[in-house]
Structure formats: structure tokens, C-alpha cells
Protein backbone atom coordinates (compact mmCIF):
# COMPACT_ATOMS: atom_id res chain seq x y z
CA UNK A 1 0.92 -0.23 35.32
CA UNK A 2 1.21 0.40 39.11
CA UNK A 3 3.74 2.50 40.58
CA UNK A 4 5.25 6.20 40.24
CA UNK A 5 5.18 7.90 36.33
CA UNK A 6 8.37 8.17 34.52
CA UNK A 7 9.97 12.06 33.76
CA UNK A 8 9.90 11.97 29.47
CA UNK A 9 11.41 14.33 27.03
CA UNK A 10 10.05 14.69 23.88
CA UNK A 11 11.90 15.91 20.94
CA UNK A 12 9.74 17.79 18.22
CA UNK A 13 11.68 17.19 14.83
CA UNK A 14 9.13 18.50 12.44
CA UNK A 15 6.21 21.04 13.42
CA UNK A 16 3.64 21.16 10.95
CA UNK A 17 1.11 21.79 13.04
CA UNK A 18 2.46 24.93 14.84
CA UNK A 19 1.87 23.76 18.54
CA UNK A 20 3.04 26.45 21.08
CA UNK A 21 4.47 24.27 23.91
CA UNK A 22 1.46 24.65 26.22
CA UNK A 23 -0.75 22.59 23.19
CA UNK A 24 2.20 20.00 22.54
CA UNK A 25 2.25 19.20 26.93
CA UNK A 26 -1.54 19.29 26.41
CA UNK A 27 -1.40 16.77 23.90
CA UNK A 28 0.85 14.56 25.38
CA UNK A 29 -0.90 14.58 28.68
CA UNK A 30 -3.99 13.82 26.80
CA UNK A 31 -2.49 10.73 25.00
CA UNK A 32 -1.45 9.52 28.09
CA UNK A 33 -5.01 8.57 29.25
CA UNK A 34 -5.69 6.25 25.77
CA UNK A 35 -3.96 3.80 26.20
CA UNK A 36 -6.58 0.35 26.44
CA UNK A 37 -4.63 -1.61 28.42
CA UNK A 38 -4.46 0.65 31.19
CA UNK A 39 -7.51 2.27 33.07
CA UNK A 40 -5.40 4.96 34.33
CA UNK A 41 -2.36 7.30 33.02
CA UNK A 42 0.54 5.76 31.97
CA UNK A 43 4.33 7.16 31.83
CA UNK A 44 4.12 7.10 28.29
CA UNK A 45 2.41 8.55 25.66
CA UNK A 46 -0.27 5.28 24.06
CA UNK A 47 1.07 5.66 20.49
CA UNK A 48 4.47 4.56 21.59
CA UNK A 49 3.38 1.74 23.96
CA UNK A 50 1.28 0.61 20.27
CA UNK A 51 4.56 0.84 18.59
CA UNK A 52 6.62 -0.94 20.63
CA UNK A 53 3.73 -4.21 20.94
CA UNK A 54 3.93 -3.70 17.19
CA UNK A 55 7.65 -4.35 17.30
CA UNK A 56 7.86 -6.92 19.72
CA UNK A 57 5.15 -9.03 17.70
CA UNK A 58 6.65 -9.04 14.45
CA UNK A 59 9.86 -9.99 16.63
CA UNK A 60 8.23 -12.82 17.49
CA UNK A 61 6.76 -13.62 13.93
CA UNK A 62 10.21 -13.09 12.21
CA UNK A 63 12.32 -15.86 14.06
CA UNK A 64 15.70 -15.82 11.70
CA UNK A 65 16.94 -19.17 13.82
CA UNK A 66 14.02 -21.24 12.51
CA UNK A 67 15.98 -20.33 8.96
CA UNK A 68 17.85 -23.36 8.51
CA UNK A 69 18.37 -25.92 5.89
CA UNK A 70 20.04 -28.09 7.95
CA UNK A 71 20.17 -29.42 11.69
CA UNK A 72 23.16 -27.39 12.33
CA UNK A 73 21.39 -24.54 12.69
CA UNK A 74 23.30 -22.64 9.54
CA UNK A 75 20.96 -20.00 8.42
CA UNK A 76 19.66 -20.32 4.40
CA UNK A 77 21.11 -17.76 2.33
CA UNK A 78 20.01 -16.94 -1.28
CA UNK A 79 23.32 -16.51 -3.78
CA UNK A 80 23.06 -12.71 -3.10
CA UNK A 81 23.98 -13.03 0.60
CA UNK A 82 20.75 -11.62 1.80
CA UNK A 83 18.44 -14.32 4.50
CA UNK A 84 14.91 -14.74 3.24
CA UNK A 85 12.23 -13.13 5.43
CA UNK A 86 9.16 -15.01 5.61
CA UNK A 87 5.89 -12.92 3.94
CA UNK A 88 4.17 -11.25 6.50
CA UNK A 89 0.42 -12.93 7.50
CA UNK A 90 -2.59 -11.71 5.32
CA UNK A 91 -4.81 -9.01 7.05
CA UNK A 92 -8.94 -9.94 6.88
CA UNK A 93 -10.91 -7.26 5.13
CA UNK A 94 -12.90 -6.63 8.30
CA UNK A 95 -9.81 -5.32 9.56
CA UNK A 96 -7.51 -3.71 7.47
CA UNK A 97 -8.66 0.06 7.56
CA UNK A 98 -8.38 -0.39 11.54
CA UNK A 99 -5.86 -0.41 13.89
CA UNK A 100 -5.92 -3.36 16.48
CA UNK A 101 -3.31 -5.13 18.80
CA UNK A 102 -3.57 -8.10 20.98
């Protein structure tokens, strides 16, 4: 989190909203200040930084190697061709209608 910010450009595909681009910088500039891991602005905009934790834990939930019948390490694979994917873990009800990473 220390160090000099990174240049970003941002590519609006859709614009429902109708931001002129003095309220899409605006925005941006504000998201970069909510991020809670960080007390101070960071290079990129918080939603992103979420997205890619997001990512990287169900990376690390979904291991395809531990997928094997057999010591070789062949991967199980159902008579369609398609490897199983383990169901995802159940959410509490405390927390479903809330967004929270670790």
C-alpha cells in the first residue's frame, strides 16, 4: 500500500447513468478512498481490489489437482468429459444480504 499511485484507464462500456466525465473522475477518485484495507488512497478503484480477493479465494477453494481418483494424480471425469466442481460453501443467514471479505 506504500509507494507512488499507478496511471489507470477506465473504459465506460455502458452509461446508464449519464456521467459527464468530470462526475465519472469524481467517482473514481472517490472510490479510491474505500477501500478497508488501506487507510489511505489506493491506485485502484476498491470495487476491483474486492473482485480480485473474490477471485483469488475461490481460486484457492476450487483446487482441480485435489480431483483425483487415483494416486497418479489423473483428474476424475464424469462420462460427459466435463471435471466435477466441488459445491461452493453455504453462506450463514447473518450474512448473506452483506458483502464481506477476509
Amino acid at each position: 500500500m506504500i509507494g507512488t499511485s499507478r496511471p489507470a484507464h477506465y473504459h465506460v462500456l455502458v452509461d446508464e447513468i449519464d456521467f459527464s466525465p468530470d462526475d465519472l473522475q469524481n467517482l473514481i477518485h472517490s472510490l479510491s478512498y474505500v477501500y478497508q484495507r488501506s487507510t489511505t488512497a489506493i491506485s485502484i478503484v476498491a470495487p476491483i481490489c474486492y473482485a480480485h480477493l473474490a477471485a483469488y479465494q475461490m481460486g484457492q477453494f476450487i483446487k482441480f489437482e485435489d480431483l483425483s481418483d487415483t494416486s497418479s494424480g489423473q483428474k476424475t471425469v464424469t462420462s460427459s468429459g466435463i471435471i466435477p466442481v466441488p459445491d461452493l460453501p453455504k453462506l450463514h443467514d447473518n450474512v448473506k444480504g452483506s458483502m464481506f471479505f477476509c
